[in-house]
Protein backbone atom coordinates (compact mmCIF):
# COMPACT_ATOMS: atom_id res chain seq x y z
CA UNK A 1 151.58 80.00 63.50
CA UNK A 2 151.02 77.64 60.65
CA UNK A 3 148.09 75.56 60.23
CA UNK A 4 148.12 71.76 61.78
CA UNK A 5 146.00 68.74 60.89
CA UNK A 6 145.93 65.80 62.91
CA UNK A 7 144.28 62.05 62.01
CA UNK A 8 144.18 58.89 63.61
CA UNK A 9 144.03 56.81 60.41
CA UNK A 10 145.44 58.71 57.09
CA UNK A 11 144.41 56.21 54.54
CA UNK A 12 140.76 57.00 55.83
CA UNK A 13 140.64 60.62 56.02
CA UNK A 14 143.61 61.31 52.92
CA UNK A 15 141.26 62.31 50.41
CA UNK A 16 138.81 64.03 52.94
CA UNK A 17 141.88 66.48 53.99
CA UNK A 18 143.24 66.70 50.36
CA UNK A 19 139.67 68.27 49.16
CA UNK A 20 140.08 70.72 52.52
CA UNK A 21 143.31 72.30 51.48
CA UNK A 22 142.41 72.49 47.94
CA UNK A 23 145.90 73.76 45.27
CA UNK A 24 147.63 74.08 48.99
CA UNK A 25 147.73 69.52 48.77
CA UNK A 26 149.42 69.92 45.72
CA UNK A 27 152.51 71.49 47.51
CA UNK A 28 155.87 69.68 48.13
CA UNK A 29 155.55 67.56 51.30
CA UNK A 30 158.61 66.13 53.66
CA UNK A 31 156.72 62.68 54.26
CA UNK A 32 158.86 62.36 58.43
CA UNK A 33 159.03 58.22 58.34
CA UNK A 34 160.88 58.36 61.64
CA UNK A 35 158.51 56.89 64.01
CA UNK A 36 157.40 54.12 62.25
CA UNK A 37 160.90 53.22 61.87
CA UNK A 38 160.40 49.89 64.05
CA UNK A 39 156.64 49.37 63.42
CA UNK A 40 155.65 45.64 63.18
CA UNK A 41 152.77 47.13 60.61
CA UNK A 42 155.24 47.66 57.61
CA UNK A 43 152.14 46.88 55.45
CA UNK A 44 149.92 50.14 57.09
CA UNK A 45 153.21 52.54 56.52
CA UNK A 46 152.95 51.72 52.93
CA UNK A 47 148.98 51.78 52.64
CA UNK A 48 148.72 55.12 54.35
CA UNK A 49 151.62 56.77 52.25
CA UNK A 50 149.76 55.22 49.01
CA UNK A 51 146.76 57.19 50.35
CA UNK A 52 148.28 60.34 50.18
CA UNK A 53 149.33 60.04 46.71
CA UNK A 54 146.19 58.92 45.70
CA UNK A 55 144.72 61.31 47.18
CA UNK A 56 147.16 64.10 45.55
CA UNK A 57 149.30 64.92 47.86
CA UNK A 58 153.14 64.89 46.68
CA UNK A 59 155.14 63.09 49.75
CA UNK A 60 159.16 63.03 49.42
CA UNK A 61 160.30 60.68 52.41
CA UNK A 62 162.22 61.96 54.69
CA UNK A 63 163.90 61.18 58.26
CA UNK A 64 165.27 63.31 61.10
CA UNK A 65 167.44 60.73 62.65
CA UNK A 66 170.91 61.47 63.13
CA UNK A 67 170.42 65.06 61.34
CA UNK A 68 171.27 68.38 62.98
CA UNK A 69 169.52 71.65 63.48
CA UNK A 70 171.31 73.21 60.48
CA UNK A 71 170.85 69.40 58.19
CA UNK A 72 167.09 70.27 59.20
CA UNK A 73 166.98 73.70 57.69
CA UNK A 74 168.80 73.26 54.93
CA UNK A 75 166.87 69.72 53.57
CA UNK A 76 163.41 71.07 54.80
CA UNK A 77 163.67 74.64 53.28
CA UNK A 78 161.51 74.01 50.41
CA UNK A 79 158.95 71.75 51.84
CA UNK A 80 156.01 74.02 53.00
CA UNK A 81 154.14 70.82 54.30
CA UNK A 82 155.42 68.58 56.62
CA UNK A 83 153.69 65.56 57.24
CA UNK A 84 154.83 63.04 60.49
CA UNK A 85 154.20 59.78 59.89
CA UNK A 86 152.37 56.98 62.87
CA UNK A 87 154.41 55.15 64.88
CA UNK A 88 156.03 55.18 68.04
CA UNK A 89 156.04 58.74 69.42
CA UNK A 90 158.99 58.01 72.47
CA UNK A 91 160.87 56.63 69.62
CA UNK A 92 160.37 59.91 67.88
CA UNK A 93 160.87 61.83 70.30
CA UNK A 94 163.96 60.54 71.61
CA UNK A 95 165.68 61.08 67.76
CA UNK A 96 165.25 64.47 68.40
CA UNK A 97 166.56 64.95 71.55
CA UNK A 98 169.60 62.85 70.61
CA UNK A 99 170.61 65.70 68.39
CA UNK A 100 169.02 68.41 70.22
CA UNK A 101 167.10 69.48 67.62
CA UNK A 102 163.28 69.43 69.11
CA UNK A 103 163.49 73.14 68.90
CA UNK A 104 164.31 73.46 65.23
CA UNK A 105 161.38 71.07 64.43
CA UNK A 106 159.22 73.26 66.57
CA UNK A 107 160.21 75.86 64.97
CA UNK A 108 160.06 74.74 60.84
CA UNK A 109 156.68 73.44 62.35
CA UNK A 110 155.37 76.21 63.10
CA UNK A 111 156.05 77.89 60.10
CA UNK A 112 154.42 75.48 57.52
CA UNK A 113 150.77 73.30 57.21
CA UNK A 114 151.93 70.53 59.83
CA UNK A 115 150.45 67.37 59.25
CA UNK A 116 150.43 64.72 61.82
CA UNK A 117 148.70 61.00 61.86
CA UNK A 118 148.59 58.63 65.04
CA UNK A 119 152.25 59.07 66.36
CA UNK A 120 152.36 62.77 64.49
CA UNK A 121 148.94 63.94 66.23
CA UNK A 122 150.45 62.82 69.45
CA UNK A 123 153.60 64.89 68.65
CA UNK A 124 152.06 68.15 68.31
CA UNK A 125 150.14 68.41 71.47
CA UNK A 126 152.00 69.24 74.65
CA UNK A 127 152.79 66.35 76.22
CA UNK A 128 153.18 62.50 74.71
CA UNK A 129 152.73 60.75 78.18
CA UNK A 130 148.91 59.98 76.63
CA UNK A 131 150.63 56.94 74.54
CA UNK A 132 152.01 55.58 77.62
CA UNK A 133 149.55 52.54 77.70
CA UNK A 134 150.28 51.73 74.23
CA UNK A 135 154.29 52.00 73.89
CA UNK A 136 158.01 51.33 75.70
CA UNK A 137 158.76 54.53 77.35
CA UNK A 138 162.23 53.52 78.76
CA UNK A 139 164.18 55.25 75.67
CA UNK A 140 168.10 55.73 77.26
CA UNK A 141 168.47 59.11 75.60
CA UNK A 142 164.55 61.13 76.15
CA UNK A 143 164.98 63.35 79.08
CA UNK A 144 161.32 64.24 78.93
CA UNK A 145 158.34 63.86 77.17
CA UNK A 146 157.24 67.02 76.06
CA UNK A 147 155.74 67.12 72.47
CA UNK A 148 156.03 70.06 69.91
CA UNK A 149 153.61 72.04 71.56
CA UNK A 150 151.78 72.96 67.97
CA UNK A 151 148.19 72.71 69.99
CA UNK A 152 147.26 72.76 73.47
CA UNK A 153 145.39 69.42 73.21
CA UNK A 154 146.37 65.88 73.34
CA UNK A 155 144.98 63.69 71.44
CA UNK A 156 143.87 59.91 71.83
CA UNK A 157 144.02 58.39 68.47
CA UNK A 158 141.98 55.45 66.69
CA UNK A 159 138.76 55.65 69.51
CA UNK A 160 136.11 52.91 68.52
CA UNK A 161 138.73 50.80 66.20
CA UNK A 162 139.28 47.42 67.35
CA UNK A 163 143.03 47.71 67.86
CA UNK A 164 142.07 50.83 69.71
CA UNK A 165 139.57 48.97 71.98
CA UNK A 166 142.31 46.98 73.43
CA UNK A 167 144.58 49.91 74.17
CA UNK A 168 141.62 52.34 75.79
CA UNK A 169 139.50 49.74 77.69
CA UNK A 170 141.40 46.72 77.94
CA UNK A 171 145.42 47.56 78.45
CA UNK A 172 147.96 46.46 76.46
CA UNK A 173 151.50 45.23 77.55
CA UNK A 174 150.25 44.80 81.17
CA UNK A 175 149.19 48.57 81.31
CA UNK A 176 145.90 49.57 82.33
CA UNK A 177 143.51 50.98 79.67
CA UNK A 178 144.22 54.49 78.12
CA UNK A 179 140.58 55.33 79.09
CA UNK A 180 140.77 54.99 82.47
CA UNK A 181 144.16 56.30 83.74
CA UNK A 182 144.57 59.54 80.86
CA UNK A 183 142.79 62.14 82.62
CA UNK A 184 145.28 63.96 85.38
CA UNK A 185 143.49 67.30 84.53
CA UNK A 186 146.62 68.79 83.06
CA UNK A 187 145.80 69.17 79.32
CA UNK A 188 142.22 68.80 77.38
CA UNK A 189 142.23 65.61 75.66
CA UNK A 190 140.19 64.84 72.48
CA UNK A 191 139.30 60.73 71.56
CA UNK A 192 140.03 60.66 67.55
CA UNK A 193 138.45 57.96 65.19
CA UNK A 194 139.75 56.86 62.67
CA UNK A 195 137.16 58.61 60.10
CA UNK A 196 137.66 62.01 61.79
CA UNK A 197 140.62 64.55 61.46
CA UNK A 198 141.06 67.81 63.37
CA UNK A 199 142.31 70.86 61.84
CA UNK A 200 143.54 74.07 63.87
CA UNK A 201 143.73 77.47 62.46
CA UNK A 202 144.31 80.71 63.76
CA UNK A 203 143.61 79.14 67.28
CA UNK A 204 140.67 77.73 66.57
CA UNK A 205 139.74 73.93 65.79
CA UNK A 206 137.37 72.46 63.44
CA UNK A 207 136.33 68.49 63.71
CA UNK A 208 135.47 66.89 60.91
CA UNK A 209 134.46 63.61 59.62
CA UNK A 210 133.97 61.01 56.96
C-alpha cells in the first residue's frame, strides 16, 4: 500500500507537504485535471497547480477521460506520484466507470504516493456520497458511488472557509447542509481545513497543519 495525502486547499498546504516528503517531491508527478474539467473556478485550478511548482513539486498534466485500462498503464508507468486534482468528484468518477477502468486506478494508486486535494481527498475514501450537498449527482453513466477505497475515511473538505460555510451549515443548490445530514454511521468522517492535510502511512494517519 502506497502512501496517500489528502488536502482541502493545495495552494495552502503545497509547500507544507513538499518539506514532508523531502527528495520523494522532487519525483515525476501525473498532475489528474479530470475533475475540474467543468469547474467555474478556472482561476483556483491554475493557482493551486502554480503552488505545487513553487513549492517543488514537478506536475505533468494529465487526464483519464476516454483512456483505457492498458492507455492507463502504459502513460502512468513512470509517474511514481499521482496527484488528483479538486473538482467535481461524480464527474470523476463517472470517467472512470465509462471505461471501466476504476480498478486500474485503484490499483496504480495503490502502488505509488497518491495525492489527492478537495475532489481527490474525496476520491480515496470509500464512498463519495459525502459531496452530495455540494454537487449534481445525476451522471447517466455512474452506476455507484464508491470511491478508490485508498483509506477507510471520508473526508469533508474546506471546514471553517467561507465557501465551505455555505455548503456544511447552510445548503447549497436547495440541499440541506453537509453538517447536518453526513453522518449515517457507515464510515468515520474527518472535517478538513483548508490549512491542514492528512497523510496515511502504513495504516496509520498523521494530521497536520499550517
Amino acid at each position: 500500500m502506497g502512501r496517500v495525502i489528502l488536502i482541502a486547499m493545495l495552494r495552502d498546504v503545497a509547500r507544507a507537504v513538499a518539506r514532508d516528503l523531502g527528495e520523494q517531491a522532487k519525483e515525476p508527478m501525473a498532475y489528474i485535471r479530470t475533475a475540474g474539467k467543468n469547474s467555474s473556478e478556472q482561476g483556483l485550478r491554475i493557482t493551486n497547480r502554480d503552488a505545487l511548482v513553487e513549492a517543488g513539486f514537478r506536475p505533468t498534466n494529465y487526464t483519464i477521460t476516454s483512456k483505457s485500462a492498458v492507455e492507463l498503464r502504459r502513460d502512468l508507468a513512470e509517474f511514481p506520484i499521482l496527484c488528483f486534482e479538486g473538482g467535481d468528484p461524480f464527474y470523476l468518477l463517472e470517467q472512470m466507470q465509462k471505461m471501466n477502468t476504476t480498478d486500474t486506478i485503484r490499483e496504480l494508486t495503490r502502488e505509488r504516493l497518491y495525492i489527492g486535494f478537495s475532489a481527490g481527498a474525496t476520491m480515496a475514501g470509500p464512498g463519495i456520497m459525502s459531496a452530495r450537498h455540494n454537487f449534481d449527482t445525476t451522471f447517466p453513466e455512474l452506476t455507484d458511488t464508491k470511491g478508490l477505497g485508498l483509506v477507510d475515511v471520508v473526508v469533508l473538505n474546506h471546514w471553517g472557509s467561507v465557501p465551505g460555510r455555505e455548503v456544511f451549515l447552510v445548503g447549497k443548490c436547495g440541499r440541506p447542509g453537509a453538517v447536518f445530514n453526513n453522518f449515517d454511521g457507515e464510515f468515520r468522517r474527518i472535517f478538513l481545513a483548508d490549512n491542514q492535510h492528512l497523510d496515511f502511512e502504513e495504516g496509520r494517519f498523521a494530521f497536520r497543519e499550517v
